[in-house]
Protein backbone atom coordinates (compact mmCIF):
# COMPACT_ATOMS: atom_id res chain seq x y z
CA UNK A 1 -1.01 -3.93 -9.25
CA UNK A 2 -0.56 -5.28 -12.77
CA UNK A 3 1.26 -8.42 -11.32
CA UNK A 4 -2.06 -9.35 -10.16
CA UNK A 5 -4.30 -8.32 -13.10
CA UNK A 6 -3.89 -10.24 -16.05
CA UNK A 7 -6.28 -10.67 -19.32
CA UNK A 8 -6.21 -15.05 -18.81
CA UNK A 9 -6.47 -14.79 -15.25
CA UNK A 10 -10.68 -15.29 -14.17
CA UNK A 11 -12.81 -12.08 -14.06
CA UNK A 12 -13.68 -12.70 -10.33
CA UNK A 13 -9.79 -12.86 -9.30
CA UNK A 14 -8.83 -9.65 -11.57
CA UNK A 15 -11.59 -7.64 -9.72
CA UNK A 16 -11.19 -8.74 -6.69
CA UNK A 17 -7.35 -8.02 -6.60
CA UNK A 18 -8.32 -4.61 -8.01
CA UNK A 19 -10.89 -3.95 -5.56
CA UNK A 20 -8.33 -5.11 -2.60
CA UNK A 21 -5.18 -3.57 -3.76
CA UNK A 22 -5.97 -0.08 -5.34
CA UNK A 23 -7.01 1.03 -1.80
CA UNK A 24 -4.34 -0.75 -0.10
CA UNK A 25 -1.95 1.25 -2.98
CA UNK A 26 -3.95 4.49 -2.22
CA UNK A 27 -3.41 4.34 1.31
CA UNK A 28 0.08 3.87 1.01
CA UNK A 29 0.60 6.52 -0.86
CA UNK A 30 -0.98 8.50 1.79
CA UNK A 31 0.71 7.15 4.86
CA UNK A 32 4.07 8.01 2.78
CA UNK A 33 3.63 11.51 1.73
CA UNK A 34 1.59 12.87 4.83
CA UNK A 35 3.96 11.11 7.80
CA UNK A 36 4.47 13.15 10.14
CA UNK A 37 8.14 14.71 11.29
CA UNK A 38 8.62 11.87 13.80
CA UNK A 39 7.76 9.52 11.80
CA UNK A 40 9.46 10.11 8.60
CA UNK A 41 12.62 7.92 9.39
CA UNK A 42 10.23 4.93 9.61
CA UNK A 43 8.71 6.21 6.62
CA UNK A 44 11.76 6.53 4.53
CA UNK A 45 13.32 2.66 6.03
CA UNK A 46 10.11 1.15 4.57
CA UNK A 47 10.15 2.77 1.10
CA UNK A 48 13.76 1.65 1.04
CA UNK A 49 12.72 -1.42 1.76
CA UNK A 50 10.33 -1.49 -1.31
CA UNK A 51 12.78 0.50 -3.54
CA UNK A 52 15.74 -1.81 -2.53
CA UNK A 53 13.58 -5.02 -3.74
CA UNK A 54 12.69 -3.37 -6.82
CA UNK A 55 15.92 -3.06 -7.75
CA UNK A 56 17.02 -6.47 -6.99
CA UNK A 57 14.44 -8.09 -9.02
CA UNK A 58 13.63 -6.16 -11.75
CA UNK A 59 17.14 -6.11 -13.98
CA UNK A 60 17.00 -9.94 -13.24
CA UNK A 61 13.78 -11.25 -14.69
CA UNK A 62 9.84 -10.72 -16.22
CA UNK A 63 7.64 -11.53 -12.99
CA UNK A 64 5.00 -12.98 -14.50
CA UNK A 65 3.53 -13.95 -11.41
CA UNK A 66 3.88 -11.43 -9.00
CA UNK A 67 5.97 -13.72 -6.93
CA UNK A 68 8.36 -10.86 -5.67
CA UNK A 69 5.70 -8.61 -4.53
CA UNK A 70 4.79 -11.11 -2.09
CA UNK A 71 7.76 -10.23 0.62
CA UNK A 72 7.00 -6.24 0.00
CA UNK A 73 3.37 -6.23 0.61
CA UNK A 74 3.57 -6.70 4.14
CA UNK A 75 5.56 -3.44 4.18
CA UNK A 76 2.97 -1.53 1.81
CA UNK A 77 0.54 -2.69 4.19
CA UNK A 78 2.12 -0.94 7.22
CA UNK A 79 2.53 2.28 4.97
CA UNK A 80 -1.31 1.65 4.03
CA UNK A 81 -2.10 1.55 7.81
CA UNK A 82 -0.84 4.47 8.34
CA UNK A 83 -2.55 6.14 5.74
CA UNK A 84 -5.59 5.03 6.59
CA UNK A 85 -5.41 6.01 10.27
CA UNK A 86 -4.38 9.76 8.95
CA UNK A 87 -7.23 9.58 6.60
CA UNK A 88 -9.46 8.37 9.66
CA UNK A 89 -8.46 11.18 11.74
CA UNK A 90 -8.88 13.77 9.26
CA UNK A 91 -12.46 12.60 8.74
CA UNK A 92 -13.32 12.82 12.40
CA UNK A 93 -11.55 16.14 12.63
CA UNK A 94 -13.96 17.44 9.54
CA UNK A 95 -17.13 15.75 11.64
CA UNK A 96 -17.76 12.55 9.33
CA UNK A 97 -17.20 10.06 11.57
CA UNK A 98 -19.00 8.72 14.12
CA UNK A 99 -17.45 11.03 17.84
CA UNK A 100 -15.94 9.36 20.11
CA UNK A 101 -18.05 8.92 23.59
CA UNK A 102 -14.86 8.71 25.78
């Protein structure tokens, strides 16, 4: 998240990114450690795919522009996705969201 928060960068952009990515992170996070047995092979291919760019790019340079996060977030966003549906579910399970008329 950093990569996209810096001190000479406008005030509008930093909170913005902040305000987009820390729940896009948070859901990630979530779609990662609560997958399901089924799942977890997808699970695992897409943190390797984060982990593997990681350490490609960081031993070979300072990303001052956040450049190389740019081919990973589409897979943080699946991850994030997922997370958010499980989060979803368990709030309708617990009654907060709106039931289902089906």
């Amino acid at each position: 998240m950093r990569r996209h928060i810096r001190p000479y960068f406008a005030t509008y952009h930093n909170l913005i990114s902040l305000l987009f990515l820390l729940p896009v992170y948070l859901f990630a996070m979530c779609g990662v450690s609560a997958a399901p047995t089924r799942r977890r092979v997808d699970k695992v291919l897409l943190v390797g795919v984060i982990m593997f760019q990681t350490l490609i790019v960081s031993p070979t340079l300072a990303d001052w522009d956040g450049r190389h996060l740019i081919p990973i977030l589409s897979v943080i966003f699946l991850l994030a996705g997922s997370g958010f549906w499980l989060a979803w579910d368990r709030l309708q399970f617990r009654g907060f969201a709106a039931p289902d008329n089906n």
